[in-house]
Protein backbone atom coordinates (compact mmCIF):
# COMPACT_ATOMS: atom_id res chain seq x y z
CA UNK A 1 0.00 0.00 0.00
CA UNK A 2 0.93 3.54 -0.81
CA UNK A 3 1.35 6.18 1.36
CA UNK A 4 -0.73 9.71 1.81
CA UNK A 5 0.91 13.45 2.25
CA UNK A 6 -2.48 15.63 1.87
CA UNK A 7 -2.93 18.78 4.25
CA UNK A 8 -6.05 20.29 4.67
CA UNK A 9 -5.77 24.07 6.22
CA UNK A 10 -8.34 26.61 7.27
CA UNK A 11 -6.93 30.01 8.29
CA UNK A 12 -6.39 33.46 7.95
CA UNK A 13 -3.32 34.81 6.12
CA UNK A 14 -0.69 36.74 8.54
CA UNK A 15 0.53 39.34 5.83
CA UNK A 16 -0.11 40.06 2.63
CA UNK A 17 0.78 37.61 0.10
CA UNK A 18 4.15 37.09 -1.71
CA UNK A 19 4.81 37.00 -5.25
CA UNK A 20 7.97 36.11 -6.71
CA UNK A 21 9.19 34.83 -10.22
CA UNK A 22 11.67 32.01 -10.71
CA UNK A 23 14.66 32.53 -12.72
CA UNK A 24 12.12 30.86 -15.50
CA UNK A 25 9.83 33.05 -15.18
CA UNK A 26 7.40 30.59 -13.02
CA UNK A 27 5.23 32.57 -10.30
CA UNK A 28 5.52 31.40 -6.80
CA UNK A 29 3.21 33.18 -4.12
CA UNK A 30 3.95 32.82 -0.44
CA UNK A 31 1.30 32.90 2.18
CA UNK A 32 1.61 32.94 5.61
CA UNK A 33 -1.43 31.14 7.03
CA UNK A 34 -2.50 31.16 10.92
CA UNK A 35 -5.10 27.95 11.96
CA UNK A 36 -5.94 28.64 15.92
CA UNK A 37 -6.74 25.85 18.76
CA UNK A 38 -8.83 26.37 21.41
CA UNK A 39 -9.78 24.12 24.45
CA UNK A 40 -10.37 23.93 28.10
CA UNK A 41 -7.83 22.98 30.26
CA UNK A 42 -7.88 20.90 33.61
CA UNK A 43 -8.78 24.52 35.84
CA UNK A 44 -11.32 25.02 32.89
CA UNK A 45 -9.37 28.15 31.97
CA UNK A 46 -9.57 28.80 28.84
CA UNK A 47 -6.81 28.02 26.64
CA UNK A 48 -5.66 28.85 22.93
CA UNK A 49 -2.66 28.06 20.58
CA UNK A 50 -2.06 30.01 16.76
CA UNK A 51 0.11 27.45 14.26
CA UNK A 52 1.66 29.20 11.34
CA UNK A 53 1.74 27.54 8.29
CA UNK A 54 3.99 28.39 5.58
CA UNK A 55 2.58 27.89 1.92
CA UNK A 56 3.57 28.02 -1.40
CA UNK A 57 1.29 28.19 -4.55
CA UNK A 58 2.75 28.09 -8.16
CA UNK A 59 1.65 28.85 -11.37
CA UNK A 60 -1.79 30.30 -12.43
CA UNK A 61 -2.91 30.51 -8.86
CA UNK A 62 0.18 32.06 -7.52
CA UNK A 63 -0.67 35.29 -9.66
CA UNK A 64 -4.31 35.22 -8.69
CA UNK A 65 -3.71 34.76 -4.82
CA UNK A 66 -1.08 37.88 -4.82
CA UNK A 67 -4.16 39.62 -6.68
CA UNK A 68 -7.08 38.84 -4.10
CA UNK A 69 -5.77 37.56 -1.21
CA UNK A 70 -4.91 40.80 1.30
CA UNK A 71 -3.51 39.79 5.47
CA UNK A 72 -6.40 38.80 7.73
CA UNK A 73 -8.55 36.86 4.73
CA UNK A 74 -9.51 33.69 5.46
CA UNK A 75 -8.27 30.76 3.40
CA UNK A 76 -8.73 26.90 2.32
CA UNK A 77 -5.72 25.36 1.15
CA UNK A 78 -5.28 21.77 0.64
CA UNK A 79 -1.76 20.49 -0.63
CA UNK A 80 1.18 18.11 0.85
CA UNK A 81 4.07 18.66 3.43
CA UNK A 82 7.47 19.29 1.75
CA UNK A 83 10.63 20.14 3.63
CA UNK A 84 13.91 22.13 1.75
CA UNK A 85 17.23 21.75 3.12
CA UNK A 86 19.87 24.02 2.44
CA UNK A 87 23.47 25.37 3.79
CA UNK A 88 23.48 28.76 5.08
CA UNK A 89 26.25 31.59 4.92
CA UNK A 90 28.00 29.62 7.72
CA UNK A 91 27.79 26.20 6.28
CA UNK A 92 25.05 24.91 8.82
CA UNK A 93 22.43 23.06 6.92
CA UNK A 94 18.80 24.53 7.73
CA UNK A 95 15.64 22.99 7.37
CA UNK A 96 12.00 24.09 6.19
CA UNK A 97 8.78 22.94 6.35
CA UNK A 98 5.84 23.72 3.70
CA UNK A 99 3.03 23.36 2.64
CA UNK A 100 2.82 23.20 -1.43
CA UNK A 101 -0.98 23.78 -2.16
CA UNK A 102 -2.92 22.27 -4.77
CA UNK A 103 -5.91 24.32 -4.46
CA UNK A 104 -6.67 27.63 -2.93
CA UNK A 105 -10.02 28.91 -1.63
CA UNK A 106 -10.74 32.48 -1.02
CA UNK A 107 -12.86 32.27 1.62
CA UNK A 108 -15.46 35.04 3.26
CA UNK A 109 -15.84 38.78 2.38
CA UNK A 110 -12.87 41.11 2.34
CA UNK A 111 -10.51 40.65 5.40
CA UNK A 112 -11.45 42.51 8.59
CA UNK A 113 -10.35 46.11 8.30
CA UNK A 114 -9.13 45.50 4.55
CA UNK A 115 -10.20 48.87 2.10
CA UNK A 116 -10.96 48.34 -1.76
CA UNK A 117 -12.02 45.40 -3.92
CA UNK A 118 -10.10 42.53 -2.74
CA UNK A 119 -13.37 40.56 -0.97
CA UNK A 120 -15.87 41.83 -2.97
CA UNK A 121 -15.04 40.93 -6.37
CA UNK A 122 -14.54 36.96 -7.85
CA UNK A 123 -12.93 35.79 -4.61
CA UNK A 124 -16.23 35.38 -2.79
CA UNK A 125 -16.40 31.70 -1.68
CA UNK A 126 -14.53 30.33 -4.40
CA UNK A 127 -11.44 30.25 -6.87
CA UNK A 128 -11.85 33.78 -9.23
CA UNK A 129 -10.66 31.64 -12.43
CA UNK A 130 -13.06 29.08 -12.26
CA UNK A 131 -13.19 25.47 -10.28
CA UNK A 132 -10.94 22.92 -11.92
């Protein structure tokens, strides 16, 4: 039997999105995604925990998240776990952990606080190019 690396995240983005191009020209957005816990603990105090999520989205819907996605909006994201490695300046290898999404939501109106058109136009509730 195979094995599974899916991810399933539902959060709000910490900053504004990313967009970069490779050297060939591919786009690459970064988002920085937030997914909170909540719970009781023994005392019944209550108790919550923000994760941060890094997460990269290429191509088509790299371009279109930079476009509508502004901080605070709240996203779906579904993709797989995928950790770099690289040296740094002092020859110490470093590690990172991401999440490469498949599919991108736009979830909700415009992001709490967030001025002009970036929740009220296509982004409502679903992909602005269309569902796949």
């Amino acid at each position: 039997m195979g094995s599974v690396n899916k991810v399933i995240l539902v959060g709000n983005l910490g900053a504004d999105p990313e967009l970069k191009y490779t050297p060939s020209n591919r786009p690459v957005c970064n988002l920085s995604v937030a997914t909170n816990e909540v719970w009781k603990d023994k005392g019944g105090q209550k108790q919550e925990r923000t994760e941060w999520h890094r997460v990269n989205v290429w191509g088509d819907q790299a371009e279109h998240c930079s476009k509508y996605l502004v901080k605070g909006r709240m996203v779906y994201v579904e993709g797989r776990i995928q950790t770099r490695s690289w040296d740094d300046k002092e020859g110490k290898k470093r590690y990172s952990t991401e999440v490469v999404a498949d599919r991108v939501v736009f979830l909700g109106g415009q992001a709490p606080g967030a001025e002009g058109g970036a929740g009220g136009g296509p982004g409502r509730g679903k992909r602005p190019w269309g569902d796949e």
